[in-house]
PDB file of N, CA and C in Angstrom:
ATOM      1  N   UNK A   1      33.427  -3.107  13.037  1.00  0.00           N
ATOM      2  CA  UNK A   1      32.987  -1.721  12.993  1.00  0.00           C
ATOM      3  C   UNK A   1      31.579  -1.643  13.572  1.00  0.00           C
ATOM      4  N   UNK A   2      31.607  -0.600  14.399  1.00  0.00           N
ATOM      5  CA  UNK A   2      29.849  -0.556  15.024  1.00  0.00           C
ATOM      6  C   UNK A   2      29.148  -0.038  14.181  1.00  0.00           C
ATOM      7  N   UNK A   3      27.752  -0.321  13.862  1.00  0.00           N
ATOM      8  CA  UNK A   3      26.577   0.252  13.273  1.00  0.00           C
ATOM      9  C   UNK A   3      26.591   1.777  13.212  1.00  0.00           C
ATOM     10  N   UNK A   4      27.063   2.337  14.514  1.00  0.00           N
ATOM     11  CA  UNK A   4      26.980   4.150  14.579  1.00  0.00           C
ATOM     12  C   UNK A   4      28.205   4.529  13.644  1.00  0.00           C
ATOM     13  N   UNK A   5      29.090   3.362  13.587  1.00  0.00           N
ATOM     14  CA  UNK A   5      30.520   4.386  12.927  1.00  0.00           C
ATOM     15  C   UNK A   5      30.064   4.972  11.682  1.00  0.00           C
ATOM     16  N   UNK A   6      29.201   4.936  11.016  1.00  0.00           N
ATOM     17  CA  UNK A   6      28.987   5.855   9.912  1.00  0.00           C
ATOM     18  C   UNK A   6      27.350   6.624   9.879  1.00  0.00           C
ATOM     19  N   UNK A   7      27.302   7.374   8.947  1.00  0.00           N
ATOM     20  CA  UNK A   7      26.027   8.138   8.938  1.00  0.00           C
ATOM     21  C   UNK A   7      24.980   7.425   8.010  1.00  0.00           C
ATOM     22  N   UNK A   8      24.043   6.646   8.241  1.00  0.00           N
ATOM     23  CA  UNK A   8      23.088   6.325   7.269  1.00  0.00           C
ATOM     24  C   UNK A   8      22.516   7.046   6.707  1.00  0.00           C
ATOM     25  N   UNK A   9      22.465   8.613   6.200  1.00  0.00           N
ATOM     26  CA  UNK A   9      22.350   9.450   5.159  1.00  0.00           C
ATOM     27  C   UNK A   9      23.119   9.139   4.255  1.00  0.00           C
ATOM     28  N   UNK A  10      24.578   9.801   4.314  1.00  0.00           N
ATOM     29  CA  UNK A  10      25.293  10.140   3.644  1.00  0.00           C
ATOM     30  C   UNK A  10      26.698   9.170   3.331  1.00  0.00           C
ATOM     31  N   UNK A  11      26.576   8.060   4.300  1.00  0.00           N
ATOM     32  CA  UNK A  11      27.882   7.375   4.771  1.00  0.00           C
ATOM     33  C   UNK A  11      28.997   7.694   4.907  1.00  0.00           C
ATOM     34  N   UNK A  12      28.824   8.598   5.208  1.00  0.00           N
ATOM     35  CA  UNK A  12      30.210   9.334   6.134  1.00  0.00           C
ATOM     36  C   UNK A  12      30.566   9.157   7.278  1.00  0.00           C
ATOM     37  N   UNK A  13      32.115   8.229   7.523  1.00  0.00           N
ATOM     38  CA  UNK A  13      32.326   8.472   8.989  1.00  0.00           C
ATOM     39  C   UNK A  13      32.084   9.981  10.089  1.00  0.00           C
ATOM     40  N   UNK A  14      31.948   9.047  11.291  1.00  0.00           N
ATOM     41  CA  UNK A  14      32.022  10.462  12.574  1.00  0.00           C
ATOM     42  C   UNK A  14      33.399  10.526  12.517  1.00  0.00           C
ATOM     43  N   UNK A  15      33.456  11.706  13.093  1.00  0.00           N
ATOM     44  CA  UNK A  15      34.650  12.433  13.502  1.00  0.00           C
ATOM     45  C   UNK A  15      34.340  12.697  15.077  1.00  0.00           C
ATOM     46  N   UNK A  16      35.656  12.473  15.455  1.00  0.00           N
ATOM     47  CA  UNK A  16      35.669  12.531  17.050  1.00  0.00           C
ATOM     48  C   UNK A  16      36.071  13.819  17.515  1.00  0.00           C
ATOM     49  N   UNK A  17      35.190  15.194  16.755  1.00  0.00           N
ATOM     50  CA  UNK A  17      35.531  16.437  16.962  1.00  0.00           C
ATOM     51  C   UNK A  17      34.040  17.008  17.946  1.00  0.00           C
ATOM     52  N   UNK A  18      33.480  15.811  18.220  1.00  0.00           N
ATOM     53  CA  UNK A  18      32.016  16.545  18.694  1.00  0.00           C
ATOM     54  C   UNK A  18      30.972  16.686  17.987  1.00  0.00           C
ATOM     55  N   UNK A  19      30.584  16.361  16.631  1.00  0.00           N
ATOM     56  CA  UNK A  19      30.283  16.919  16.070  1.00  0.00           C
ATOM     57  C   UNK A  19      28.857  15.911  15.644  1.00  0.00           C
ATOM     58  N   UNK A  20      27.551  16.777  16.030  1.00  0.00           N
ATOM     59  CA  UNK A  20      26.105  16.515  16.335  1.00  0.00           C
ATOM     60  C   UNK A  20      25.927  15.666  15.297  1.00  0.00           C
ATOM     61  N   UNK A  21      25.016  14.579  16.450  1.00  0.00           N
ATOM     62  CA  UNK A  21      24.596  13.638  15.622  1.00  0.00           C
ATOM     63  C   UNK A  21      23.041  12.512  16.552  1.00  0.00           C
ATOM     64  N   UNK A  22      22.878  12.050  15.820  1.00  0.00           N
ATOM     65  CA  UNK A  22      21.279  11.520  16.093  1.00  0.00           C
ATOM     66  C   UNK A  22      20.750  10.337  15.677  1.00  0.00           C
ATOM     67  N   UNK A  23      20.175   9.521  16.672  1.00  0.00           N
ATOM     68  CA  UNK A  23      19.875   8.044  16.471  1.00  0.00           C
ATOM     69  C   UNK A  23      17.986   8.223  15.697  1.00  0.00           C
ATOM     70  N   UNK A  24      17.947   6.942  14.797  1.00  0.00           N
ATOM     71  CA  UNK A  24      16.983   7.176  14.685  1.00  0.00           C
ATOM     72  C   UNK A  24      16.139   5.728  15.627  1.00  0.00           C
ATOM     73  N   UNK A  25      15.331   6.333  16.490  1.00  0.00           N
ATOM     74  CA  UNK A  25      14.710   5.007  17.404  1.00  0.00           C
ATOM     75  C   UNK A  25      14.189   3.934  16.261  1.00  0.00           C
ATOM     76  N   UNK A  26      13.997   4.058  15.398  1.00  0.00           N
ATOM     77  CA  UNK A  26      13.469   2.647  14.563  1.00  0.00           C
ATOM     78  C   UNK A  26      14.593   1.978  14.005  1.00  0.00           C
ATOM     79  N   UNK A  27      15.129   2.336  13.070  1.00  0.00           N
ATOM     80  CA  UNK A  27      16.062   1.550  12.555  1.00  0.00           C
ATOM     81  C   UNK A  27      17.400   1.352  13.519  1.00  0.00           C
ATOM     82  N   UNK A  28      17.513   2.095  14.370  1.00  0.00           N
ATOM     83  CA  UNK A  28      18.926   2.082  15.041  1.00  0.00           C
ATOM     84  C   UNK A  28      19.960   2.685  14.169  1.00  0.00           C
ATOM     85  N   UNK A  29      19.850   3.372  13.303  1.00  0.00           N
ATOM     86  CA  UNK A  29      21.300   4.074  12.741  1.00  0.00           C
ATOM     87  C   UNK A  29      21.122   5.555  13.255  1.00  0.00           C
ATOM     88  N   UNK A  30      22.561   5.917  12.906  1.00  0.00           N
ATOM     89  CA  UNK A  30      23.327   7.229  13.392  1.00  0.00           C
ATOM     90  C   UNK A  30      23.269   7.921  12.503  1.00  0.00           C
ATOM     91  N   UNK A  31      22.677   9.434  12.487  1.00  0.00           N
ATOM     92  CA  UNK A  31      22.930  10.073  11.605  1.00  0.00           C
ATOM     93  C   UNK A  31      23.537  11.167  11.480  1.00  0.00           C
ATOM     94  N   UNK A  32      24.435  12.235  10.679  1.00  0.00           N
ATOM     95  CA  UNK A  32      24.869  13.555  10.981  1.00  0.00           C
ATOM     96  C   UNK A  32      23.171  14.495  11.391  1.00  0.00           C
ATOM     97  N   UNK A  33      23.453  15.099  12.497  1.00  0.00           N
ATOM     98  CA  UNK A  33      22.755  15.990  12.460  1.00  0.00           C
ATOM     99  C   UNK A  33      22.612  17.304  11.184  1.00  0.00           C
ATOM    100  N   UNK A  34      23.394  17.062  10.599  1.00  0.00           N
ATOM    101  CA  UNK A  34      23.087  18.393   9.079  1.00  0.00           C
ATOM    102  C   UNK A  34      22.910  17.403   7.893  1.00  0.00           C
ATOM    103  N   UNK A  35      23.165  16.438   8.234  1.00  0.00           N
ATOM    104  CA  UNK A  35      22.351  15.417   6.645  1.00  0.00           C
ATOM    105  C   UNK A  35      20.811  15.405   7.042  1.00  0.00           C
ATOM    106  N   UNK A  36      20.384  15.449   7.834  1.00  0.00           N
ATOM    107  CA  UNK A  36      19.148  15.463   8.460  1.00  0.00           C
ATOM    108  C   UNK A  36      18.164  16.500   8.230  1.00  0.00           C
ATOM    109  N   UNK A  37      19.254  17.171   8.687  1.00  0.00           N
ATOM    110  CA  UNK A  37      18.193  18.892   8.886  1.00  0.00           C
ATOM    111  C   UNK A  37      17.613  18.885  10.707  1.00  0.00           C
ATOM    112  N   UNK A  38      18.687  18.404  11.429  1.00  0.00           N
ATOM    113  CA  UNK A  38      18.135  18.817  13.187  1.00  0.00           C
ATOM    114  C   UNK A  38      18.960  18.950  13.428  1.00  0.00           C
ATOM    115  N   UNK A  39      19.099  19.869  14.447  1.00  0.00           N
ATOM    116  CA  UNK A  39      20.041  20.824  15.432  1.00  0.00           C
ATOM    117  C   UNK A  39      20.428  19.573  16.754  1.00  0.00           C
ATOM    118  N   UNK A  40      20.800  20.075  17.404  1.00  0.00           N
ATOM    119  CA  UNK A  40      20.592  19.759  19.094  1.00  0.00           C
ATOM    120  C   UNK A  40      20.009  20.245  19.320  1.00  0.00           C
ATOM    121  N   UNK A  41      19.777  21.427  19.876  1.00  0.00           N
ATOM    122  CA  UNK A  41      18.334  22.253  20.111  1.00  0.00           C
ATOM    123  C   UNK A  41      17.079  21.841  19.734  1.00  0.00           C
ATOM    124  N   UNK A  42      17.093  21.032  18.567  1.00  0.00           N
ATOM    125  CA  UNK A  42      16.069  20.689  17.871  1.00  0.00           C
ATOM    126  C   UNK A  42      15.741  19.227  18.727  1.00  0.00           C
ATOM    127  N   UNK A  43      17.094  18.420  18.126  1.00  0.00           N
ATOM    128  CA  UNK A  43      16.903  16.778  19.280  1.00  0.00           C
ATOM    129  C   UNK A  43      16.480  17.246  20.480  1.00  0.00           C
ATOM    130  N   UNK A  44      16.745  18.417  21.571  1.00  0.00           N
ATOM    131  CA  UNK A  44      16.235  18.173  22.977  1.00  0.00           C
ATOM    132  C   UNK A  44      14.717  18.223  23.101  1.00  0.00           C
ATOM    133  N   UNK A  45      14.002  18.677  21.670  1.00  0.00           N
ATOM    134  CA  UNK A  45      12.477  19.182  21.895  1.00  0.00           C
ATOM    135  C   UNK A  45      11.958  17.587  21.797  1.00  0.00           C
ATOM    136  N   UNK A  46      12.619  16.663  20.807  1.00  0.00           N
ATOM    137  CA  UNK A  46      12.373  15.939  20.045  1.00  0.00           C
ATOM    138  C   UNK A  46      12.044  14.472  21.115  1.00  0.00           C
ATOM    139  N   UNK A  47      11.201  13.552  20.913  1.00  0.00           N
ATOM    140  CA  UNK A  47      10.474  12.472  22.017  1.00  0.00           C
ATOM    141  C   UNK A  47      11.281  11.314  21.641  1.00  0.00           C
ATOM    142  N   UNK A  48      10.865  10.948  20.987  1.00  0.00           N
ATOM    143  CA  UNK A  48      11.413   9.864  19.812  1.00  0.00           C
ATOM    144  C   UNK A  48      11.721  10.807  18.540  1.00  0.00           C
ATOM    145  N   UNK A  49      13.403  10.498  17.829  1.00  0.00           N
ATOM    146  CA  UNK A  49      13.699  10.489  16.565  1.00  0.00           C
ATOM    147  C   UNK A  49      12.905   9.858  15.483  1.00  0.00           C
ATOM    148  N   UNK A  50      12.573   9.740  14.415  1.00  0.00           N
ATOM    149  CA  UNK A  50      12.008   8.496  13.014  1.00  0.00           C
ATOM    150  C   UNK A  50      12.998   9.522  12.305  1.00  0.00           C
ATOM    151  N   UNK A  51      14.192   8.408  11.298  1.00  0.00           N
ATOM    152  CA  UNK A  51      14.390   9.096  10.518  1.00  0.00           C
ATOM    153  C   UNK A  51      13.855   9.514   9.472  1.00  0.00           C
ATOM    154  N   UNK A  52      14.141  10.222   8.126  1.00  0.00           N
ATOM    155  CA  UNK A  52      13.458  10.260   6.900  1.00  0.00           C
ATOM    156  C   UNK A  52      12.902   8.764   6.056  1.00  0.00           C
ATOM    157  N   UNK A  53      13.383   8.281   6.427  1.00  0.00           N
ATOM    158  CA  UNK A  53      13.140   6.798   5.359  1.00  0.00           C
ATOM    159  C   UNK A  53      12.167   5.779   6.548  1.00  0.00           C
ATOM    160  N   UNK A  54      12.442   5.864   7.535  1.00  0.00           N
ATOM    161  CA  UNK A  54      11.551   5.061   8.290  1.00  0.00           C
ATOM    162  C   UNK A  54      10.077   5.995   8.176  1.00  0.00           C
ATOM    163  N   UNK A  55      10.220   7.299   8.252  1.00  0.00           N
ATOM    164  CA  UNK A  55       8.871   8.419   8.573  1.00  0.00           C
ATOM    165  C   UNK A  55       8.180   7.451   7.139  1.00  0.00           C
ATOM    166  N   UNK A  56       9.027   7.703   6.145  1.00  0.00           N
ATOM    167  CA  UNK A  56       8.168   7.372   5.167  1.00  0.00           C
ATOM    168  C   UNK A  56       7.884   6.318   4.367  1.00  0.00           C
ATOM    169  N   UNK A  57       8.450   5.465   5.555  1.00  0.00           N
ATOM    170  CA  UNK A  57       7.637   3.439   5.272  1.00  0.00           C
ATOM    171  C   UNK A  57       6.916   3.691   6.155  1.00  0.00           C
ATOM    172  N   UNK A  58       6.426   4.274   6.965  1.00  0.00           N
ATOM    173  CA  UNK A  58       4.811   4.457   7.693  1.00  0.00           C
ATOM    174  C   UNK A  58       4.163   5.189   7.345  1.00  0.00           C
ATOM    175  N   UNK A  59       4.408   6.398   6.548  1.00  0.00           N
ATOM    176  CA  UNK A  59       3.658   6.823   6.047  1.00  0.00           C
ATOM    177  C   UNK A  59       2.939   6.000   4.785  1.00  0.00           C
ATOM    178  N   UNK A  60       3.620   5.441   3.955  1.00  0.00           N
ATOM    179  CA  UNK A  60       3.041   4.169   2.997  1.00  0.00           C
ATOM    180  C   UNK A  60       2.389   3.222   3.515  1.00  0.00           C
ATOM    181  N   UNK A  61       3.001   3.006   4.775  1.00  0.00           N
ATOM    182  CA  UNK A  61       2.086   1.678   5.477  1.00  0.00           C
ATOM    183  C   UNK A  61       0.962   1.369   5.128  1.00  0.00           C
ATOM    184  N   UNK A  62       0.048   0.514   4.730  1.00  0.00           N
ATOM    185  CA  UNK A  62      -1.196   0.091   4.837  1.00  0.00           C
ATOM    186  C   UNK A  62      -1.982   1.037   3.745  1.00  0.00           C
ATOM    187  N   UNK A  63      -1.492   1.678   2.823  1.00  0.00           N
ATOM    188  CA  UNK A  63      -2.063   2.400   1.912  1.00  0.00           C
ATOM    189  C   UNK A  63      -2.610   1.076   0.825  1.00  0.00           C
ATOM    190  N   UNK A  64      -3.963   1.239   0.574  1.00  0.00           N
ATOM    191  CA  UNK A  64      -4.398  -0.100  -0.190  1.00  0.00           C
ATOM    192  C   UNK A  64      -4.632   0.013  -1.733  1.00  0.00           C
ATOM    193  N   UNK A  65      -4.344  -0.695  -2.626  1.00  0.00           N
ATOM    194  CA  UNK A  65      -4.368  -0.678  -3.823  1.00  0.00           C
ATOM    195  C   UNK A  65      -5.538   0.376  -4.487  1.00  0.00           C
ATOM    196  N   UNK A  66      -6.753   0.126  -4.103  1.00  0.00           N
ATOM    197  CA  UNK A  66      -7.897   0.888  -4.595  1.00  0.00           C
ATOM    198  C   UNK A  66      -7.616   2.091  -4.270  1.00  0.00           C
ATOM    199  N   UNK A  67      -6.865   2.688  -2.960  1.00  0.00           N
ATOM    200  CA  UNK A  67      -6.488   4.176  -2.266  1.00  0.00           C
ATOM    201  C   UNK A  67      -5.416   4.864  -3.623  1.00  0.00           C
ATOM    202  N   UNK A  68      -4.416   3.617  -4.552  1.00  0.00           N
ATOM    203  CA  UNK A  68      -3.760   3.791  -5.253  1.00  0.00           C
ATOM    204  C   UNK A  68      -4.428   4.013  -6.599  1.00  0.00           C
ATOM    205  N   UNK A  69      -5.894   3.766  -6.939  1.00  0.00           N
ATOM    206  CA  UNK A  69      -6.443   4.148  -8.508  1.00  0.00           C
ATOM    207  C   UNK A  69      -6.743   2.470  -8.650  1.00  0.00           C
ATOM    208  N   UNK A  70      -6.449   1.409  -8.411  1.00  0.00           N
ATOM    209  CA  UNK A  70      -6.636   0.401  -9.086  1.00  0.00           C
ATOM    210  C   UNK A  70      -7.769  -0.401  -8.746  1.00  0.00           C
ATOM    211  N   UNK A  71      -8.658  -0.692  -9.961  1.00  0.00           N
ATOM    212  CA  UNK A  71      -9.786  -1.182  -9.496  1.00  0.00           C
ATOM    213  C   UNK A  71      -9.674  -2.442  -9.322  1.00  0.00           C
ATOM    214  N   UNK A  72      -8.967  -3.054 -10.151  1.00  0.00           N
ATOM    215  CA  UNK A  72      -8.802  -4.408  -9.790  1.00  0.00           C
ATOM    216  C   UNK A  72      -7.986  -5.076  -8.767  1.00  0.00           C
ATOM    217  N   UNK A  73      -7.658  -4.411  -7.940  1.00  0.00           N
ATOM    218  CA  UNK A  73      -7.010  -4.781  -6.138  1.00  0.00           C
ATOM    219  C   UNK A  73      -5.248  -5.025  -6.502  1.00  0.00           C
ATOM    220  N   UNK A  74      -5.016  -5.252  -8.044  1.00  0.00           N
ATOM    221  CA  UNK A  74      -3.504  -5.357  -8.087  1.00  0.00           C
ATOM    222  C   UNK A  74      -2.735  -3.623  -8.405  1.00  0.00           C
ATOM    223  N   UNK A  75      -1.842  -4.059  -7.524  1.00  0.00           N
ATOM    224  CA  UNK A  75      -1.036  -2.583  -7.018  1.00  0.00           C
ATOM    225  C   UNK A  75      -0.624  -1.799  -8.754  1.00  0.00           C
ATOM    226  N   UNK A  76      -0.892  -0.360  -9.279  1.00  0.00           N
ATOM    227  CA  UNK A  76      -0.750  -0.107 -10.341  1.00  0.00           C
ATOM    228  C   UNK A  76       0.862  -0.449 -11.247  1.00  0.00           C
ATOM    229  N   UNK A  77       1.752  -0.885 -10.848  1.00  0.00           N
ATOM    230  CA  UNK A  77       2.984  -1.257 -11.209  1.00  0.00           C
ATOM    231  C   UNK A  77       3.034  -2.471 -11.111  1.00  0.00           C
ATOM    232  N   UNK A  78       1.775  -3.563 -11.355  1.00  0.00           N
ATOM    233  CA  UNK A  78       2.086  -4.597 -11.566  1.00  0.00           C
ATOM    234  C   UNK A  78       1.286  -5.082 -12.098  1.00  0.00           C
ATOM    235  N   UNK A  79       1.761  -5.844 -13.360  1.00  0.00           N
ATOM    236  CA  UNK A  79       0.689  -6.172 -14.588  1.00  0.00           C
ATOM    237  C   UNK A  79       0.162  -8.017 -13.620  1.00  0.00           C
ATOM    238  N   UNK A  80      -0.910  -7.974 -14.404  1.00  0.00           N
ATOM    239  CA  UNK A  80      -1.910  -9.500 -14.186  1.00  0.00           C
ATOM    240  C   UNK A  80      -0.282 -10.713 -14.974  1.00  0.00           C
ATOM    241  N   UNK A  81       0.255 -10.382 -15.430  1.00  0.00           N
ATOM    242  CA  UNK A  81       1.282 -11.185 -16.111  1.00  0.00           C
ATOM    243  C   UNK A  81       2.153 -11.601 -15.123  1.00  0.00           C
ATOM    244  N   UNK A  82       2.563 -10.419 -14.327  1.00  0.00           N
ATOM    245  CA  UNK A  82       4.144 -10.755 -13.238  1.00  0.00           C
ATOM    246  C   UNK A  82       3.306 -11.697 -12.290  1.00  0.00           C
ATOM    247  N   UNK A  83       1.856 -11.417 -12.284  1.00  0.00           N
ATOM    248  CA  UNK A  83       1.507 -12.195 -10.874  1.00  0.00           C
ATOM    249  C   UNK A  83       1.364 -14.213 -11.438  1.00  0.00           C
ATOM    250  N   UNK A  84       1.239 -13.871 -12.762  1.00  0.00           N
ATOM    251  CA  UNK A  84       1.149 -15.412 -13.208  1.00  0.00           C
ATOM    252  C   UNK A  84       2.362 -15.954 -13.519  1.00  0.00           C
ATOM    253  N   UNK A  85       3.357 -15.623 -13.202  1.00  0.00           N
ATOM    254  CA  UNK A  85       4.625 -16.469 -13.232  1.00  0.00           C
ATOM    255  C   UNK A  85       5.126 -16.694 -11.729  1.00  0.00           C
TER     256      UNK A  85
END
């Protein structure tokens, strides 16, 4: 089975009725254009795709512990304990 045969939103197969759909340039998956929220009209404006989940592992990217509240440089969801085992 190819990578495009389903929608990485929703996992729903395509249907071979035509029916809009959109790569995301980072990860390489296929998505329904209405799990998304883009048109065609919308893809032709569009340069590069990012889907929702890639937009927002770069948006986290490089965000640093102290940016998160923690003074002591360990990320707030992780106690001094998990790091000593």
């Amino acid at each position: 089975m190819y990578k495009h045969a389903y929608c990485g939103s929703c996992g729903g197969a395509y249907q071979e009725d035509g029916e809009f759909r959109i790569m995301c340039e980072v990860c390489d998956l296929w998505y329904h254009g209405e799990c998304v929220s883009v048109t065609n009209s919308m893809a032709e404006k569009i340069g590069k795709y990012k889907c929702p989940s890639c937009t927002l592992k770069r948006t986290n990217r490089g965000k640093s512990c102290e940016a998160s509240g923690s003074k002591s440089g360990i990320p707030p969801n992780v106690s001094k304990h998990d790091l000593s085992s």
